[in-house]
C-alpha atoms as a PDB file:
ATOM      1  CA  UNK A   1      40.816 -39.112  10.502  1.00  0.00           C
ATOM      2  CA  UNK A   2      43.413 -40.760   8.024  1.00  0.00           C
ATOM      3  CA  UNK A   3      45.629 -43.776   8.898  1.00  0.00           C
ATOM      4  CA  UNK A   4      49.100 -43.857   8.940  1.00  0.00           C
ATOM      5  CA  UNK A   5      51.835 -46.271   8.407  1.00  0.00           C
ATOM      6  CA  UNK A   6      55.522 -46.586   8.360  1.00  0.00           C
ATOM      7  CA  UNK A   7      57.823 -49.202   7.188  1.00  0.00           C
ATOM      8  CA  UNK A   8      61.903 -48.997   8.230  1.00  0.00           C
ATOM      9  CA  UNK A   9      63.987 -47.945   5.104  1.00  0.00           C
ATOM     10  CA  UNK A  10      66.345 -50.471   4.524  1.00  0.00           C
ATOM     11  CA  UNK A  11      70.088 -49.970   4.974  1.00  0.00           C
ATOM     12  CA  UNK A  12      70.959 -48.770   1.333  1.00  0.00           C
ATOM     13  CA  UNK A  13      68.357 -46.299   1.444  1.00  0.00           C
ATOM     14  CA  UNK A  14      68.864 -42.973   2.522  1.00  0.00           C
ATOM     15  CA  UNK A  15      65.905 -39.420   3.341  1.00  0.00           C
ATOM     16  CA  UNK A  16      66.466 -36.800   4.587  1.00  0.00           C
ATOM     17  CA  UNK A  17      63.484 -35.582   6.201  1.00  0.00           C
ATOM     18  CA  UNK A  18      62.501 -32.616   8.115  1.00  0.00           C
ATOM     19  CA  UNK A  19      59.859 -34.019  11.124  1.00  0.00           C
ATOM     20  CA  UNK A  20      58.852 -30.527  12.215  1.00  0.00           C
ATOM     21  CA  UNK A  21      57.377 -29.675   8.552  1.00  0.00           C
ATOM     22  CA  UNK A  22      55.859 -32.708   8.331  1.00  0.00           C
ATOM     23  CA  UNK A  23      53.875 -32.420  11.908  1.00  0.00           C
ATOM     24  CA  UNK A  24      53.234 -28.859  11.306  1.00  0.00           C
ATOM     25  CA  UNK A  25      51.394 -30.389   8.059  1.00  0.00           C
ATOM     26  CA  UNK A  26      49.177 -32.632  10.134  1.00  0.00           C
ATOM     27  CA  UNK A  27      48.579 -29.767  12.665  1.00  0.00           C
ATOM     28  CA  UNK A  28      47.455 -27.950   9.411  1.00  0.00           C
ATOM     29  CA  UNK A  29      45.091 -30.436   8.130  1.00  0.00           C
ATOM     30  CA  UNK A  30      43.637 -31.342  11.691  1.00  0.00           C
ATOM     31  CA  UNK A  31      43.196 -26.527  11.818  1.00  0.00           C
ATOM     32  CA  UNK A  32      40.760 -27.100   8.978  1.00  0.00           C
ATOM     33  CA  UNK A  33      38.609 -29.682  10.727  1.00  0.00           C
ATOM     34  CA  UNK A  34      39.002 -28.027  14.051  1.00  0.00           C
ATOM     35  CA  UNK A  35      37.705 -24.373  12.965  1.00  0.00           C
ATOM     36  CA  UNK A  36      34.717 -25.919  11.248  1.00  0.00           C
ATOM     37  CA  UNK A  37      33.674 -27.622  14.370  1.00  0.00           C
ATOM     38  CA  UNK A  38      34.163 -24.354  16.538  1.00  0.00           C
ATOM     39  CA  UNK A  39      30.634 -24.421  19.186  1.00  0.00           C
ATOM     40  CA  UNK A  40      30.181 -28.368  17.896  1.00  0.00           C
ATOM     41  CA  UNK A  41      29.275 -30.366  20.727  1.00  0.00           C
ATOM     42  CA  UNK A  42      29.419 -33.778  19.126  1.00  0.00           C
ATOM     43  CA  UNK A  43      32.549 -35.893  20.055  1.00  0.00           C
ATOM     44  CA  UNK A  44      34.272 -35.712  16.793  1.00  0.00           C
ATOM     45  CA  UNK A  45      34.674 -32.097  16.803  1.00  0.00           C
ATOM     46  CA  UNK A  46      36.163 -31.976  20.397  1.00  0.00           C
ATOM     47  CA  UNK A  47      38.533 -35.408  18.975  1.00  0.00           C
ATOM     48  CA  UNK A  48      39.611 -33.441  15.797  1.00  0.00           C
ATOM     49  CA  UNK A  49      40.564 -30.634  17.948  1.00  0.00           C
ATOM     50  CA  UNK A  50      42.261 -32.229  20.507  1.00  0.00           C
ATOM     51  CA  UNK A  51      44.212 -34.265  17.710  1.00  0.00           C
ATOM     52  CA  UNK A  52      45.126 -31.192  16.281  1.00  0.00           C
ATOM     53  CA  UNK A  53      46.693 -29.877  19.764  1.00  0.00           C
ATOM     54  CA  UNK A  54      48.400 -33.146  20.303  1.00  0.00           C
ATOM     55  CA  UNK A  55      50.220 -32.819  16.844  1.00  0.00           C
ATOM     56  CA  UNK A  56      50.951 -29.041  17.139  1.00  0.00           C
ATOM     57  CA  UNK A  57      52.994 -30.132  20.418  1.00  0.00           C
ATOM     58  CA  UNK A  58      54.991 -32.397  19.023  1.00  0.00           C
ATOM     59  CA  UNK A  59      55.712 -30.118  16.540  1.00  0.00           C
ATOM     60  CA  UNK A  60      56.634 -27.739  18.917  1.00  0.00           C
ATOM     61  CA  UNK A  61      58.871 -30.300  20.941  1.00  0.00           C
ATOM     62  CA  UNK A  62      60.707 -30.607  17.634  1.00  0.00           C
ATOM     63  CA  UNK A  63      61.134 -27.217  17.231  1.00  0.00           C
ATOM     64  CA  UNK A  64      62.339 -26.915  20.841  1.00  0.00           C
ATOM     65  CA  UNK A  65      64.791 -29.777  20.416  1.00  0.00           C
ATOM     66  CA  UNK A  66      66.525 -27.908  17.027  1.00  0.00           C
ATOM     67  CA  UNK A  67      66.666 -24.736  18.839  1.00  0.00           C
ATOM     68  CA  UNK A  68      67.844 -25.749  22.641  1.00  0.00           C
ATOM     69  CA  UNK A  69      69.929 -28.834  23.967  1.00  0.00           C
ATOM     70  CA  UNK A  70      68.615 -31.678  24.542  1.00  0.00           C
ATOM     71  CA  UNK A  71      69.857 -31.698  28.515  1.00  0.00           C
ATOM     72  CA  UNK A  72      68.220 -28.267  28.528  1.00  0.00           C
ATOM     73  CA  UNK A  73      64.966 -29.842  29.517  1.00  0.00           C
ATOM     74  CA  UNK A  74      63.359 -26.207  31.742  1.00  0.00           C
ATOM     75  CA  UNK A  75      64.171 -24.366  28.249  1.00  0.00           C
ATOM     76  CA  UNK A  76      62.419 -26.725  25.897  1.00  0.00           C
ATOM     77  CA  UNK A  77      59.413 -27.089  28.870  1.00  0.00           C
ATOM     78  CA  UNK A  78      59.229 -22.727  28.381  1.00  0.00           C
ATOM     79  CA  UNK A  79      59.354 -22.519  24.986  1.00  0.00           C
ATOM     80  CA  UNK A  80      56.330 -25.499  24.667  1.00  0.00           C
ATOM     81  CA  UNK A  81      54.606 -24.066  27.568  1.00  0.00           C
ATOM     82  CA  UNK A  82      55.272 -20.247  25.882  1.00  0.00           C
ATOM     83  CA  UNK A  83      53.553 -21.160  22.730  1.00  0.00           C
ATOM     84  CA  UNK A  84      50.582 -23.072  23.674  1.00  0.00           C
ATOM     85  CA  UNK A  85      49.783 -19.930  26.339  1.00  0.00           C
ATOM     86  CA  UNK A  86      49.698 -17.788  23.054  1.00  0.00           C
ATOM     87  CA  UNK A  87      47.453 -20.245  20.582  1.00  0.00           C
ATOM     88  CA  UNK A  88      45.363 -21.547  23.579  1.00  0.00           C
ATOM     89  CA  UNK A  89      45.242 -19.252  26.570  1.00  0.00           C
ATOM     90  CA  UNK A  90      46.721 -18.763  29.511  1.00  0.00           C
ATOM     91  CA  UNK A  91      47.560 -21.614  31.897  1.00  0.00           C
ATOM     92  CA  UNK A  92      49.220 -24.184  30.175  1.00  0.00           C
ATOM     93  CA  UNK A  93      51.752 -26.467  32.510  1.00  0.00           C
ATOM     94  CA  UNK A  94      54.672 -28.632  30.347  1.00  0.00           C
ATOM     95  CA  UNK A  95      57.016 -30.451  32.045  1.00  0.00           C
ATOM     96  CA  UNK A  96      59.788 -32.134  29.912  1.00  0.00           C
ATOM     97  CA  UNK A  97      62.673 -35.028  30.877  1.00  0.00           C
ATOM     98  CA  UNK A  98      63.252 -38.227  30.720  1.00  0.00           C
ATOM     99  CA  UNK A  99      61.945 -39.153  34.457  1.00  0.00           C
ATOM    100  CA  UNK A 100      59.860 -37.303  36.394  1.00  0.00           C
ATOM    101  CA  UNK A 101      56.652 -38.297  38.488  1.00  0.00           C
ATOM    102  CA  UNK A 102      53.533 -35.591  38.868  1.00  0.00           C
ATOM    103  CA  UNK A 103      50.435 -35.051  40.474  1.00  0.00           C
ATOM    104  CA  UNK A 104      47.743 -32.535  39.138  1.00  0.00           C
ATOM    105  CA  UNK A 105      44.292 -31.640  38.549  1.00  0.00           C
ATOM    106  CA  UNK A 106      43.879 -31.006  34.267  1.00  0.00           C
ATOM    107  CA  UNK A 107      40.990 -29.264  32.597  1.00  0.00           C
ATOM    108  CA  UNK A 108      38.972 -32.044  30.336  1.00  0.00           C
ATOM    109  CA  UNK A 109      40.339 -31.823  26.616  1.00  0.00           C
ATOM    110  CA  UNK A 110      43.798 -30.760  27.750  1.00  0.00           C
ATOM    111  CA  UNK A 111      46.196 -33.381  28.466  1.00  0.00           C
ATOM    112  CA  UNK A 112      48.960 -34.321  25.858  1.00  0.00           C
ATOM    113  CA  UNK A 113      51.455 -36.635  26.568  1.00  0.00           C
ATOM    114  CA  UNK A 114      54.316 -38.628  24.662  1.00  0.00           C
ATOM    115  CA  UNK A 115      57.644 -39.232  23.709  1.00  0.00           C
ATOM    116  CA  UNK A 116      60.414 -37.455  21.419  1.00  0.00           C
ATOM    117  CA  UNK A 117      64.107 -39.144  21.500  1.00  0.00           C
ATOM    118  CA  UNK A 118      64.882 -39.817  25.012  1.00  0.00           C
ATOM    119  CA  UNK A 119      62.601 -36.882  26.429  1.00  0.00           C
ATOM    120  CA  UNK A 120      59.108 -37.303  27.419  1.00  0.00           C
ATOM    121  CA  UNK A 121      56.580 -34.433  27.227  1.00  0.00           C
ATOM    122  CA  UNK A 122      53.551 -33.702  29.695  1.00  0.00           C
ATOM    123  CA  UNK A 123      51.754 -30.883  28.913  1.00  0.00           C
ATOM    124  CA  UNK A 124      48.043 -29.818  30.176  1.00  0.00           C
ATOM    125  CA  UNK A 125      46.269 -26.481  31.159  1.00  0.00           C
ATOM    126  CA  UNK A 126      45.599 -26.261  34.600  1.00  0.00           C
ATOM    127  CA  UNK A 127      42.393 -26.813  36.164  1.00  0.00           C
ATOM    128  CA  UNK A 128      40.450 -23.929  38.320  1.00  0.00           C
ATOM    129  CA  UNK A 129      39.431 -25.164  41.811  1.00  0.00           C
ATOM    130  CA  UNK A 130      35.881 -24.805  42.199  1.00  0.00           C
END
């Protein structure tokens, strides 16, 4: 897995750049690793994968912020929770806002959590009492 780093532009500098391409890059890069790995029980496959989850949902937090407002948190939650039922499987819980408290039972491999803006994204697939 590659290191990143990021320095603040100064003042005088301007970019103009587009964070959903970029993290749908990364997601890109991590699909390659993941598919190889497919039936891999070794810890960097399951790693790779889940890195490739984590950067798909931001990605599609981004996407959800350019397309509904940001006060519209139960939109941007559907639309998250919409998309990772169609990659991933049934299931999948998001909750989005900027202060909410939770209490649930995850399967292993499938909690993602972190922070766009002001909003903060949970999202995990639910686990299956035994």
């Amino acid at each position: 897995m590659g290191r990143y780093s990021y320095s603040q532009p100064s003042s005088s500098e301007e970019y103009d750049v587009d964070i959903t391409s970029l993290l749908q890059a990364e997601a890109d890069l991590y699909s390659d690793d993941a598919d190889k790995d497919v039936g891999r029980k070794s810890n960097g496959g399951r790693f790779r994968y889940a890195s490739k989850m984590q950067v798909q949902a931001m990605s599609l937090a981004s996407q959800a912020l350019d397309i509904f407002d940001v006060v519209d948190c139960k939109s941007i939650a559907g639309h998250i929770k919409k998309e990772f039922d169609e990659r991933y499987g049934s299931g999948w819980q998001c909750v989005v806002g900027s202060n909410f408290g939770c209490f649930f039972t995850h399967s292993k491999g499938t909690f993602i959590y972190f922070q766009l803006e002001t909003l903060k994204f949970l999202i995990f697939k639910g686990a299956s009492a035994p």
